[in-house]
PDB file of N, CA and C in Angstrom:
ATOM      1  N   UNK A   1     -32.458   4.961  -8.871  1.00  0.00           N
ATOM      2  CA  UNK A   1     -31.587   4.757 -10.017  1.00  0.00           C
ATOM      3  C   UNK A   1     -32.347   4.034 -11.120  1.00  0.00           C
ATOM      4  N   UNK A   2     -31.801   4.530 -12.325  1.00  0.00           N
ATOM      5  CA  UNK A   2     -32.641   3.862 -13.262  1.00  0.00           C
ATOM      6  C   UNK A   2     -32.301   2.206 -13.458  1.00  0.00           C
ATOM      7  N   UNK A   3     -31.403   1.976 -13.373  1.00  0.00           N
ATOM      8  CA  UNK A   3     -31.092   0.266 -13.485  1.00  0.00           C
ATOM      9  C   UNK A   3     -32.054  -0.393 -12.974  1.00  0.00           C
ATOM     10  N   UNK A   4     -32.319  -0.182 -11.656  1.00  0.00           N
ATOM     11  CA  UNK A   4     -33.285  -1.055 -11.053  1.00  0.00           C
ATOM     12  C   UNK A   4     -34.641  -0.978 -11.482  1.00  0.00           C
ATOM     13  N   UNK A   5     -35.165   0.266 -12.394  1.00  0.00           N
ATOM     14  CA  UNK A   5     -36.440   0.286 -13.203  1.00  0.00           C
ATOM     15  C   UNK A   5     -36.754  -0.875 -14.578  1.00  0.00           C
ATOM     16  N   UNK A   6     -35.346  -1.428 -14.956  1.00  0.00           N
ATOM     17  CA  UNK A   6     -35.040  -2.052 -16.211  1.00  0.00           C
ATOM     18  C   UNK A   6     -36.079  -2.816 -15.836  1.00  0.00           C
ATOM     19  N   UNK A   7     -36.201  -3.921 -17.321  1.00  0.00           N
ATOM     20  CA  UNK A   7     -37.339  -4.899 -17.142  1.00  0.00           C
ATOM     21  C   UNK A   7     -36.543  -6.047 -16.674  1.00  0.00           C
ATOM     22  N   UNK A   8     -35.416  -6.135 -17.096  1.00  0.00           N
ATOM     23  CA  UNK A   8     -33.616  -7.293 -16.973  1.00  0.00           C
ATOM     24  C   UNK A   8     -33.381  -7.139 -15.585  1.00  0.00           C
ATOM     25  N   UNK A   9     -33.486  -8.039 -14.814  1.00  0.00           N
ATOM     26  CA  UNK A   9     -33.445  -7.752 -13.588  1.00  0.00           C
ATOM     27  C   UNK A   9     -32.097  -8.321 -13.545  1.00  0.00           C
ATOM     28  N   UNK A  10     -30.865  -7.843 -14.260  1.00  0.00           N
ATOM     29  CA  UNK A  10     -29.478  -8.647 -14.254  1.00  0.00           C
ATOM     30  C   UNK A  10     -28.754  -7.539 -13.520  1.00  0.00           C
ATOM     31  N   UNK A  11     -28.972  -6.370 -13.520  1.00  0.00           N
ATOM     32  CA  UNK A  11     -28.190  -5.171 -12.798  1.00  0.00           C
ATOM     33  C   UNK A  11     -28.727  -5.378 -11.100  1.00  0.00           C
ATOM     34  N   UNK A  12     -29.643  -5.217 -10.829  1.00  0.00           N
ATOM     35  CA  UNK A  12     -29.963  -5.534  -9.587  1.00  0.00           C
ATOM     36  C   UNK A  12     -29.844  -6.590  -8.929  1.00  0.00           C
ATOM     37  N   UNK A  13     -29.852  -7.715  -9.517  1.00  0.00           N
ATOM     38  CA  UNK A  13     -28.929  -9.144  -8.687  1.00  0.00           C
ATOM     39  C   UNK A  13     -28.047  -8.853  -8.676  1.00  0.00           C
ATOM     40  N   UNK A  14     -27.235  -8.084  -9.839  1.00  0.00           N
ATOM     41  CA  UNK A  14     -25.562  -8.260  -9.756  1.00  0.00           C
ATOM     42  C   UNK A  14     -25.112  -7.340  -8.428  1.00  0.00           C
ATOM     43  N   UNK A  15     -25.697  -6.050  -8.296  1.00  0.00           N
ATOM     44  CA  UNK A  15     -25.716  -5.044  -7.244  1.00  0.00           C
ATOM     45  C   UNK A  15     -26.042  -6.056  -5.906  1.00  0.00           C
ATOM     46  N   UNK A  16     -27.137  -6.759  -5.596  1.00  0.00           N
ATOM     47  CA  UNK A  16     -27.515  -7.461  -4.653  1.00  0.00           C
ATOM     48  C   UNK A  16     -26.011  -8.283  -4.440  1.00  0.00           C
ATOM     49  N   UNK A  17     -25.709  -9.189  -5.487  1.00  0.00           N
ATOM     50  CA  UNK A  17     -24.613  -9.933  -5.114  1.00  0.00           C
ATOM     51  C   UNK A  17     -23.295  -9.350  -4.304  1.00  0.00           C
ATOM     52  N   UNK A  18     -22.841  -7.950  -5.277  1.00  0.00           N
ATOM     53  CA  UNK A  18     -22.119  -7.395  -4.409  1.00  0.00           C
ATOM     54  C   UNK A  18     -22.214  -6.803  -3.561  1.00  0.00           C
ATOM     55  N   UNK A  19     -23.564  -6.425  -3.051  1.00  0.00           N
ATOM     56  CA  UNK A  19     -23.335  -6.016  -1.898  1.00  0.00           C
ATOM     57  C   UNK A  19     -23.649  -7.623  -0.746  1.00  0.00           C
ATOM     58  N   UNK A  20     -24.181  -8.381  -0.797  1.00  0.00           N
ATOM     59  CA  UNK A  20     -23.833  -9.683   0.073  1.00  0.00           C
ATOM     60  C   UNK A  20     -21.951  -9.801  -0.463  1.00  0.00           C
ATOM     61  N   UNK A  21     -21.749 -10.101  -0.957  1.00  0.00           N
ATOM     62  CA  UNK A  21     -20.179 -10.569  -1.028  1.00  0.00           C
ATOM     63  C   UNK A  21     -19.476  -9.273   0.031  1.00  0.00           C
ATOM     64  N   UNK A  22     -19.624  -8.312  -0.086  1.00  0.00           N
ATOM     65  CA  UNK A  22     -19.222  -7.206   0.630  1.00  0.00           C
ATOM     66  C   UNK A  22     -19.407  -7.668   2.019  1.00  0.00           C
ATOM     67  N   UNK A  23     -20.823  -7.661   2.611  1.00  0.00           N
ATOM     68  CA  UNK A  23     -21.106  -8.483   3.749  1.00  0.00           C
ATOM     69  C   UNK A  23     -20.291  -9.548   4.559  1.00  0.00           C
ATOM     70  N   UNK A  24     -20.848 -10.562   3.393  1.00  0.00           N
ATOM     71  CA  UNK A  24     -19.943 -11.684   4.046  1.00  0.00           C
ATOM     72  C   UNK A  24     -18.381 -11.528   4.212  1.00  0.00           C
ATOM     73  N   UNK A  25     -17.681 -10.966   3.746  1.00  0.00           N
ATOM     74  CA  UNK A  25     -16.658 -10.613   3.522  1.00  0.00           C
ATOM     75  C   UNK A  25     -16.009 -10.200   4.983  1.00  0.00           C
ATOM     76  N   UNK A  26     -17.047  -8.919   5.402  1.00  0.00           N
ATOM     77  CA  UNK A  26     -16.867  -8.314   6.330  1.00  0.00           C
ATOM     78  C   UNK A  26     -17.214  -8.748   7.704  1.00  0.00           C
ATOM     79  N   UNK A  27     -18.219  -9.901   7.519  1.00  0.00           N
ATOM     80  CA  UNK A  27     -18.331 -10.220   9.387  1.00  0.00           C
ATOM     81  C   UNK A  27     -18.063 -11.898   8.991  1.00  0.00           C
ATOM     82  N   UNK A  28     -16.786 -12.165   8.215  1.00  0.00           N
ATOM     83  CA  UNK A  28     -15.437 -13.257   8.032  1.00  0.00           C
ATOM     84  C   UNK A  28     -14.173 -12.897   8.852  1.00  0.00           C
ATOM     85  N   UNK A  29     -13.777 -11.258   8.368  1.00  0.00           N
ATOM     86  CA  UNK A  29     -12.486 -10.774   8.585  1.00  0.00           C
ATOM     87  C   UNK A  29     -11.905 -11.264  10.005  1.00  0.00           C
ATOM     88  N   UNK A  30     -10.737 -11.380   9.818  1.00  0.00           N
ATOM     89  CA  UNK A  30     -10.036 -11.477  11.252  1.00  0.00           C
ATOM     90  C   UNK A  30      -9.338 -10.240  11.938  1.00  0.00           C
ATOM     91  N   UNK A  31      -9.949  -9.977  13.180  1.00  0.00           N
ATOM     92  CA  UNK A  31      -9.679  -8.595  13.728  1.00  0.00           C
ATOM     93  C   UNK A  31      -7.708  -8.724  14.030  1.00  0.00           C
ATOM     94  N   UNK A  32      -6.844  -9.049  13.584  1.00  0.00           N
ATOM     95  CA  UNK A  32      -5.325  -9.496  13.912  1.00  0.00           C
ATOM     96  C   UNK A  32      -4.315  -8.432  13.202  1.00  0.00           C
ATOM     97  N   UNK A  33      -4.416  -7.261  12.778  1.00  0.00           N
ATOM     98  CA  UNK A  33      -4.086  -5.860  12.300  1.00  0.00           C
ATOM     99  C   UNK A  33      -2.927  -5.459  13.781  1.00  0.00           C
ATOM    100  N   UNK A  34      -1.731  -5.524  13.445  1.00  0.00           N
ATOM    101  CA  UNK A  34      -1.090  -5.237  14.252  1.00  0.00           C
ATOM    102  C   UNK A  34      -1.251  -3.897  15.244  1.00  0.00           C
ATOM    103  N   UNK A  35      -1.000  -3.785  16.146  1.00  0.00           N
ATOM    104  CA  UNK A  35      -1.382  -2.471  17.151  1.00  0.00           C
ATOM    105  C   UNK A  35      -0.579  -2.728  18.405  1.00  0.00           C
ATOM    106  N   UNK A  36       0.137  -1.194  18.634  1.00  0.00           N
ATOM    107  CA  UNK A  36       0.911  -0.917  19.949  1.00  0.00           C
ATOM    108  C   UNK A  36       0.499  -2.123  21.006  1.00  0.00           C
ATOM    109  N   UNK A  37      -0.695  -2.318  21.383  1.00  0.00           N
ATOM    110  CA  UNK A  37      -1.112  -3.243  22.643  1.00  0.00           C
ATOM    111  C   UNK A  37      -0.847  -4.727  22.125  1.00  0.00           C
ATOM    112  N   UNK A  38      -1.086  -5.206  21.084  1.00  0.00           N
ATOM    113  CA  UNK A  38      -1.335  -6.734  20.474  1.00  0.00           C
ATOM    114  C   UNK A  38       0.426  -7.359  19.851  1.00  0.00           C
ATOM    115  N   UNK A  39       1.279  -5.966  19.760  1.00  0.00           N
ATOM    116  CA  UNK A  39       2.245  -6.501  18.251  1.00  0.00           C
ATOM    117  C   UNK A  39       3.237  -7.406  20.011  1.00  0.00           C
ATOM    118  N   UNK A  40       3.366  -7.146  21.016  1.00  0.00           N
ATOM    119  CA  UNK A  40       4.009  -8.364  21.408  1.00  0.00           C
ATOM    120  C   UNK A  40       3.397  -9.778  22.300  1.00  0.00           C
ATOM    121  N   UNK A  41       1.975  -9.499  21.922  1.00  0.00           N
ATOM    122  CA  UNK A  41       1.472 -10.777  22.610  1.00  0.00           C
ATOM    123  C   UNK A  41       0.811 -11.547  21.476  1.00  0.00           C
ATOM    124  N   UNK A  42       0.280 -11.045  20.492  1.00  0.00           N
ATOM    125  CA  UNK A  42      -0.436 -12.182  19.691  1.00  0.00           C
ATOM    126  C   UNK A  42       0.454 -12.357  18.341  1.00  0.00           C
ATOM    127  N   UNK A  43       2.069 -11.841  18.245  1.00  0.00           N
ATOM    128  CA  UNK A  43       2.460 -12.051  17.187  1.00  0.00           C
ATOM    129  C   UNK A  43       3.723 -12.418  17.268  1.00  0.00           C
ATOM    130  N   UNK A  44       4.537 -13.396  16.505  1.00  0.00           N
ATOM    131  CA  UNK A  44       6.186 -13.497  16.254  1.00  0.00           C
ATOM    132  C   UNK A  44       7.068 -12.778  15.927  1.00  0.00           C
ATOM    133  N   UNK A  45       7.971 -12.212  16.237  1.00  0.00           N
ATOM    134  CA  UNK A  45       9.124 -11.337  15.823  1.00  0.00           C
ATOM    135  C   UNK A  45       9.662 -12.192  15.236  1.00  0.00           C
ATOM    136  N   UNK A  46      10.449 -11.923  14.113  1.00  0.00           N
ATOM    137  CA  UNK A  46      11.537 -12.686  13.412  1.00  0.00           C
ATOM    138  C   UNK A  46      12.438 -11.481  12.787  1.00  0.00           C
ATOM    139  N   UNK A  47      13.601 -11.200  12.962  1.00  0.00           N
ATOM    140  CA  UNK A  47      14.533  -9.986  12.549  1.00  0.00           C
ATOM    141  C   UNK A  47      15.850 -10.756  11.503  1.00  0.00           C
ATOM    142  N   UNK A  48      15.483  -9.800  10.267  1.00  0.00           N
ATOM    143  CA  UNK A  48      16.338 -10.060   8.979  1.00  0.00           C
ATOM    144  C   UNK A  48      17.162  -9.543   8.928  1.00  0.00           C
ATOM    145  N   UNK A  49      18.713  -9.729   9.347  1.00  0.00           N
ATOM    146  CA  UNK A  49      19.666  -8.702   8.476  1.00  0.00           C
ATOM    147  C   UNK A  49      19.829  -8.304   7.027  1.00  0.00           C
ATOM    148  N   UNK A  50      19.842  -7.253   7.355  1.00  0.00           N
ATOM    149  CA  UNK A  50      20.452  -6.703   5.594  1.00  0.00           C
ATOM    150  C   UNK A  50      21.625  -6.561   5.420  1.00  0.00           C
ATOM    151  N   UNK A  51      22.141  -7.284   4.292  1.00  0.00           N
ATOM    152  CA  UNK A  51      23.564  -6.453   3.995  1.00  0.00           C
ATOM    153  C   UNK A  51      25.014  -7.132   5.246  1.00  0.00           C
ATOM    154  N   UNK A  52      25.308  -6.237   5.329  1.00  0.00           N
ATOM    155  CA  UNK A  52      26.362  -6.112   6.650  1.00  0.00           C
ATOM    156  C   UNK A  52      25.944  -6.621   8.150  1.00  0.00           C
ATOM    157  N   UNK A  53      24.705  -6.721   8.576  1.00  0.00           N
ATOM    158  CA  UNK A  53      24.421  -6.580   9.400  1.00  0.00           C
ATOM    159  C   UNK A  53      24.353  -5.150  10.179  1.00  0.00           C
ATOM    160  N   UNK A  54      24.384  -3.964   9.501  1.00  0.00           N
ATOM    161  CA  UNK A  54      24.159  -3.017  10.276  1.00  0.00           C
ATOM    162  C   UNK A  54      22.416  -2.208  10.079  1.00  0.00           C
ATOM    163  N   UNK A  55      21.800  -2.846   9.138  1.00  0.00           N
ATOM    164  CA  UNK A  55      19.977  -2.251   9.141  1.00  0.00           C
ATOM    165  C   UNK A  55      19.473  -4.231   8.930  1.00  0.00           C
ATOM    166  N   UNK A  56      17.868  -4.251   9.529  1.00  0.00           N
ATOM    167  CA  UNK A  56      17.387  -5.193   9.777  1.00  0.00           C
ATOM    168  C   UNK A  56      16.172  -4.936   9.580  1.00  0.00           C
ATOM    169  N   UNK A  57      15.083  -5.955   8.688  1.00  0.00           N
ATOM    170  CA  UNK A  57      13.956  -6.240   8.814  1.00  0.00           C
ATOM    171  C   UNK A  57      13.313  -6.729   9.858  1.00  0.00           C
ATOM    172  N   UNK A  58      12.196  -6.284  10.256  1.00  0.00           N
ATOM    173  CA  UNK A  58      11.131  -7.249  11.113  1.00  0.00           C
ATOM    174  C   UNK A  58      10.132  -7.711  10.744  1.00  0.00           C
ATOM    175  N   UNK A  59       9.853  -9.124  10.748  1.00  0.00           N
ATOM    176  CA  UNK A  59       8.999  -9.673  10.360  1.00  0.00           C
ATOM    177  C   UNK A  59       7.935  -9.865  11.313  1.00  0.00           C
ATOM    178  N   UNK A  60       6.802 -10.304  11.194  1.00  0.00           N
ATOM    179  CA  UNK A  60       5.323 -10.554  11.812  1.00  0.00           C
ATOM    180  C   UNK A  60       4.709 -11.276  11.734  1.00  0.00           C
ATOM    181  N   UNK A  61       4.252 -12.664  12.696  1.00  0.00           N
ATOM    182  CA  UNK A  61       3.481 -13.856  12.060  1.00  0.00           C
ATOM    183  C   UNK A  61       2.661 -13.142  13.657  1.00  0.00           C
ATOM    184  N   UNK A  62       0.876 -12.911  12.575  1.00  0.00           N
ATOM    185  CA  UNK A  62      -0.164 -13.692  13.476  1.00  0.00           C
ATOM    186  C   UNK A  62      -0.160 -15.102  13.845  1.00  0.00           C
ATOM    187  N   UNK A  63       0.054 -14.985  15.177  1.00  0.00           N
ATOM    188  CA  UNK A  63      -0.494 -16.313  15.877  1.00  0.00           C
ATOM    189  C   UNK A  63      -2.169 -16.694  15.748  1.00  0.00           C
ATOM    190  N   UNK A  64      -2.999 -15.650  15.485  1.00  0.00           N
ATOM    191  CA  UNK A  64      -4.063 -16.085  15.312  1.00  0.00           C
ATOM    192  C   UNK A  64      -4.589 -16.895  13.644  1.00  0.00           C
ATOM    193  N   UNK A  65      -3.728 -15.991  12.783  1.00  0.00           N
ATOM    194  CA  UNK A  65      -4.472 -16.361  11.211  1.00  0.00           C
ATOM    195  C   UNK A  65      -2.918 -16.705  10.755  1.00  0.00           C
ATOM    196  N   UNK A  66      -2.101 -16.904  10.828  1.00  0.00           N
ATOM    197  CA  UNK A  66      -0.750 -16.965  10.029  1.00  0.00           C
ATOM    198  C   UNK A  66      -0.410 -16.228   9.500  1.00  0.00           C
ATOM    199  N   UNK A  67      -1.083 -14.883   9.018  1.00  0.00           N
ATOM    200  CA  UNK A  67      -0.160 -13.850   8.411  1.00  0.00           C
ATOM    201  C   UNK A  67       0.636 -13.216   8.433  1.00  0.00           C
ATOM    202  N   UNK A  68       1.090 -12.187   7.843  1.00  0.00           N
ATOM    203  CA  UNK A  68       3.041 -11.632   8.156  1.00  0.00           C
ATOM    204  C   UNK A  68       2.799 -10.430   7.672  1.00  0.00           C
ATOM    205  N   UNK A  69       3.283  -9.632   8.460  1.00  0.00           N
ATOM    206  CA  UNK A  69       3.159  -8.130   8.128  1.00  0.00           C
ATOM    207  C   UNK A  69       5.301  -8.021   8.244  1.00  0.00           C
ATOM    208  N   UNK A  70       5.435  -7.020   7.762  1.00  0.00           N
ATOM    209  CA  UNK A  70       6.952  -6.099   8.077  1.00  0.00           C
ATOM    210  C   UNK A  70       7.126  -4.658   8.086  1.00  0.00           C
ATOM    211  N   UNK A  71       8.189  -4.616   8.554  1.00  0.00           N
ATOM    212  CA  UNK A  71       8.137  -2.772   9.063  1.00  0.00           C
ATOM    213  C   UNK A  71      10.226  -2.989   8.937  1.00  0.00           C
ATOM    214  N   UNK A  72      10.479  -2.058   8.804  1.00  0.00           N
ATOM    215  CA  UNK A  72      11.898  -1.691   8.711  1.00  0.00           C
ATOM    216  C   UNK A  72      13.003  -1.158   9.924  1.00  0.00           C
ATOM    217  N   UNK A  73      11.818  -1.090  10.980  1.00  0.00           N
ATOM    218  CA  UNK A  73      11.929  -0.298  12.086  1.00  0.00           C
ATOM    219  C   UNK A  73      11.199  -1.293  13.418  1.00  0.00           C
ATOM    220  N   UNK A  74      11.860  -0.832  14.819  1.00  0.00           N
ATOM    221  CA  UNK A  74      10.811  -1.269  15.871  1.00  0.00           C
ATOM    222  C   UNK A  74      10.280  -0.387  17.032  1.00  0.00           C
ATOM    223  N   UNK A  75      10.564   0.605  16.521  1.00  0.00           N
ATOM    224  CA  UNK A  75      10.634   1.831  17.297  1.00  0.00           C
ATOM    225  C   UNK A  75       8.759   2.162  16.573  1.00  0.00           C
ATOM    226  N   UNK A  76       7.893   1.693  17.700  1.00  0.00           N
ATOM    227  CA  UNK A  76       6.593   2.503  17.122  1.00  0.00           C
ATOM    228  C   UNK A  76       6.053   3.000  18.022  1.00  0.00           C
ATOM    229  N   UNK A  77       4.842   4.095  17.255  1.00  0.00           N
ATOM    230  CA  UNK A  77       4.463   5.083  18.605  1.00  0.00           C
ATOM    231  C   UNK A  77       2.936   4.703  17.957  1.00  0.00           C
ATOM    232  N   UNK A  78       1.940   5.618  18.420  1.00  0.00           N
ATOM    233  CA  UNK A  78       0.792   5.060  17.956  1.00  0.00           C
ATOM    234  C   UNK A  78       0.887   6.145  16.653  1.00  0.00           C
ATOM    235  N   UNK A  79       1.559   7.294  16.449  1.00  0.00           N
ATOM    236  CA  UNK A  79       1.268   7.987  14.880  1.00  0.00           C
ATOM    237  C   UNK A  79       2.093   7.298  14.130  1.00  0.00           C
ATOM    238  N   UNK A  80       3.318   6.727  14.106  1.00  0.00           N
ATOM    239  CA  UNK A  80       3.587   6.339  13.114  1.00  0.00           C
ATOM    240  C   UNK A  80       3.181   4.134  12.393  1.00  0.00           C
ATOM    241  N   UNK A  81       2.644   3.555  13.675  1.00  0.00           N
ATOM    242  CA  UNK A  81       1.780   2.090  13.352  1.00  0.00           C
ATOM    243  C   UNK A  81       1.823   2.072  12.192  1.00  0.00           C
ATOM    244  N   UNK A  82       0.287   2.804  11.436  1.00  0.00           N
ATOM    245  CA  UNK A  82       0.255   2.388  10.404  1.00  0.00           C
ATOM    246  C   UNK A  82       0.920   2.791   9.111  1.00  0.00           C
ATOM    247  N   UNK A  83       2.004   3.570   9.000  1.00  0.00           N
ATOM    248  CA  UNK A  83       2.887   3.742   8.244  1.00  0.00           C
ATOM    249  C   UNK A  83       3.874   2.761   8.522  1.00  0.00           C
ATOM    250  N   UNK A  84       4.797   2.107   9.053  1.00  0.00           N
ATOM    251  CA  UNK A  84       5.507   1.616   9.087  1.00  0.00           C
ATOM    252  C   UNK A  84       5.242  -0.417   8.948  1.00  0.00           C
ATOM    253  N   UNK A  85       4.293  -0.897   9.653  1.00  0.00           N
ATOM    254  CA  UNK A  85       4.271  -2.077   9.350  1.00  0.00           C
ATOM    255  C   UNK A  85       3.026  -2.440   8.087  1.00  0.00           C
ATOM    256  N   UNK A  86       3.561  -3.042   7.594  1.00  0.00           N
ATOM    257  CA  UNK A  86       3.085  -3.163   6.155  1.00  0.00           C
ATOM    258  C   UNK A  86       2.661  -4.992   6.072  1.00  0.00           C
ATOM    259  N   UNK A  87       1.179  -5.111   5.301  1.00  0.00           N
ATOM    260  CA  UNK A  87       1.346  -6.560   5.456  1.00  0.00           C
ATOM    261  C   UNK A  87       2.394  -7.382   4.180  1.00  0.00           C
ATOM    262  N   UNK A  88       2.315  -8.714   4.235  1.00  0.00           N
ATOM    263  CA  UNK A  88       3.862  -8.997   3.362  1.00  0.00           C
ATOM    264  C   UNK A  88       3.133 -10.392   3.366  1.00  0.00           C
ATOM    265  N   UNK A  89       3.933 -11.391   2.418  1.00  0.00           N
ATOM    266  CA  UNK A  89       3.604 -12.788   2.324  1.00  0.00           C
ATOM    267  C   UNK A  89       4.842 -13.541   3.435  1.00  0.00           C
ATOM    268  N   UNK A  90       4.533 -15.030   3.379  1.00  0.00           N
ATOM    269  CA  UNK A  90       5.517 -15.871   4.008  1.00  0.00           C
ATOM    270  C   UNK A  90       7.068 -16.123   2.948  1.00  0.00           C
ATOM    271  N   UNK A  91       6.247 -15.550   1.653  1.00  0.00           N
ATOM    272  CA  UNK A  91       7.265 -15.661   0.613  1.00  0.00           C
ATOM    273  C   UNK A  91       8.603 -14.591   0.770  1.00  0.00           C
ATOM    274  N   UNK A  92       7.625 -13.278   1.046  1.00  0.00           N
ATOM    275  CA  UNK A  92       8.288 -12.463   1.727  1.00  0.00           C
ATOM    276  C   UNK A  92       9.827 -12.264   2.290  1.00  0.00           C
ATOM    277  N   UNK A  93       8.821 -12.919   3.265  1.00  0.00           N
ATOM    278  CA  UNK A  93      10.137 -13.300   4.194  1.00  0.00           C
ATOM    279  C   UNK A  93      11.106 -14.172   3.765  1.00  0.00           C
ATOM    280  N   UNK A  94      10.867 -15.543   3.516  1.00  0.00           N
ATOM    281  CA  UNK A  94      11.675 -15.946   2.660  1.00  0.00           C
ATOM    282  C   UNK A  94      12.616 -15.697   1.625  1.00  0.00           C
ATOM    283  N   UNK A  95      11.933 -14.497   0.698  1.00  0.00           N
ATOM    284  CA  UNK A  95      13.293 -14.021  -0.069  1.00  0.00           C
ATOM    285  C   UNK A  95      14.195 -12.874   1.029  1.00  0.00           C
ATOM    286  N   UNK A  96      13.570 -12.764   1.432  1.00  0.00           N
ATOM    287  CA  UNK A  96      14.948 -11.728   2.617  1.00  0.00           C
ATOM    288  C   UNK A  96      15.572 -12.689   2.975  1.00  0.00           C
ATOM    289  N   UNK A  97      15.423 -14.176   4.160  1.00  0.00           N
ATOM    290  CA  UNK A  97      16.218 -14.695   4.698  1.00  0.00           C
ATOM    291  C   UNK A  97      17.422 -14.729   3.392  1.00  0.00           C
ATOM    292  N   UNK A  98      17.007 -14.956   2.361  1.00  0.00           N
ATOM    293  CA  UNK A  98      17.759 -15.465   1.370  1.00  0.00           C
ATOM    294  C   UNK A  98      18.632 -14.437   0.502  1.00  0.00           C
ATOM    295  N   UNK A  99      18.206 -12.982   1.173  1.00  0.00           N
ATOM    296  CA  UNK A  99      18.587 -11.922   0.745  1.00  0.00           C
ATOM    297  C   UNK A  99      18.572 -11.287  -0.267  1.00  0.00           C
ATOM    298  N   UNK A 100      17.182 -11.546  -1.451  1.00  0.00           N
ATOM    299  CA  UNK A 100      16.630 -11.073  -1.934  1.00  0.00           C
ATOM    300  C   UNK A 100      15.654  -9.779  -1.562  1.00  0.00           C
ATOM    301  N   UNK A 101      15.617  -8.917  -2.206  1.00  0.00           N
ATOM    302  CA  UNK A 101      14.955  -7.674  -1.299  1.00  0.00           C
ATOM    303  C   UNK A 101      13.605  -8.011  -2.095  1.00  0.00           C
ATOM    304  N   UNK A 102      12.151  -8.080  -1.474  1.00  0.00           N
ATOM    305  CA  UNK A 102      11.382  -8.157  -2.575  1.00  0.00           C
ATOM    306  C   UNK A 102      10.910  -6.804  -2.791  1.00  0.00           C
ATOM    307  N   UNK A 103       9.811  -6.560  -3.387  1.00  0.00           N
ATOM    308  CA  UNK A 103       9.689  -5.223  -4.099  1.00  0.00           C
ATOM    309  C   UNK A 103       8.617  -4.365  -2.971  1.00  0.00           C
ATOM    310  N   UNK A 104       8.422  -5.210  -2.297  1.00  0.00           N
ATOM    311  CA  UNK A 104       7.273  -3.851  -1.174  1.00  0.00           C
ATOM    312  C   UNK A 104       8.183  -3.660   0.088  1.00  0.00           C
ATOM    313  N   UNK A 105       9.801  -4.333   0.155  1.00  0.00           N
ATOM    314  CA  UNK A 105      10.340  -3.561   0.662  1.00  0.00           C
ATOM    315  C   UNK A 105      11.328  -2.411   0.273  1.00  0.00           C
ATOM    316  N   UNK A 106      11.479  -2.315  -0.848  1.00  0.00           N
ATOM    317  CA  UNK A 106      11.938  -1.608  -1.612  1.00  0.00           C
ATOM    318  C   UNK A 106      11.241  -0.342  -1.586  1.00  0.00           C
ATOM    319  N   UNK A 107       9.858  -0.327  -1.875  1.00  0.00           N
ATOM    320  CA  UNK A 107       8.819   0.425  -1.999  1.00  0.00           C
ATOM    321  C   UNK A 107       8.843   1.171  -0.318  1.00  0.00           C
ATOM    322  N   UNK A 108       8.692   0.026   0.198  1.00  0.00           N
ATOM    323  CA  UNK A 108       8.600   0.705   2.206  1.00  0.00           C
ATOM    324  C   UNK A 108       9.605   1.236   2.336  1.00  0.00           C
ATOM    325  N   UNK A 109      10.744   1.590   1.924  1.00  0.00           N
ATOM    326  CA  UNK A 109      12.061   1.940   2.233  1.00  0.00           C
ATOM    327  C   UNK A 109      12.225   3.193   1.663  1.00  0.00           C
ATOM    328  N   UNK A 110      11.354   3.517   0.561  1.00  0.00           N
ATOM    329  CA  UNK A 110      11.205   4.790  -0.218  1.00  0.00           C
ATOM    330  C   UNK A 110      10.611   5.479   0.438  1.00  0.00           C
ATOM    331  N   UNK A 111       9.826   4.825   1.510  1.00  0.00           N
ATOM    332  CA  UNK A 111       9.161   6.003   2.464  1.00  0.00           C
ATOM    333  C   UNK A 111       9.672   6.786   3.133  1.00  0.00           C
ATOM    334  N   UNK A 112      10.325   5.819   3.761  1.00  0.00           N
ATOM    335  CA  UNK A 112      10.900   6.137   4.795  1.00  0.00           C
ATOM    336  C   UNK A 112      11.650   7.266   4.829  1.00  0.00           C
TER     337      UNK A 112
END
């Protein structure tokens, strides 16, 4: 590529940088991605009513990193996993208890 021929060696650090940030990035991550085998041993259920009580959210806290995924459903098979649980904040959840719908369940619900 011609960038890296320049005499400005500012394109090729910057390239260098991102690809270390990429790196580090990647052997940081926490392997905690919900899955058929893991979603009832390394994580919290917490179930939201909607409405009436007749449809319900499920919520998701890693026990390993604290994060929170949700899904609308608990019925999973291994094709539909990664369509259905979605990651989410703690805020999340919070506006459901409170019965606010926030907007990526709104969005997940359009999928459906």
């Amino acid at each position: 590529l011609n960038f890296f021929l320049k005499k400005n060696n500012q394109t090729s650090i910057l390239v260098s940088q991102i690809i270390w940030h990429f790196l580090e990035g990647f052997s940081l991550r926490i392997g905690d991605m919900p899955n058929e085998k893991n979603l009832t041993v390394n994580f919290n259920k917490y179930l939201v009513p909607i409405d009436n009580g007749d449809y319900q959210f499920v919520f998701y806290k890693s026990k390993m990193s604290g994060r929170w995924w949700m899904s609308s459903t608990t019925d999973f098979n291994s094709e539909n996993l990664n369509e259905v649980i979605v990651p989410c904040s703690y805020q999340d959840y919070l506006d459901s208890v409170d019965g606010r719908i926030p907007s990526r369940m709104t969005r997940l619900l359009r999928l459906m």
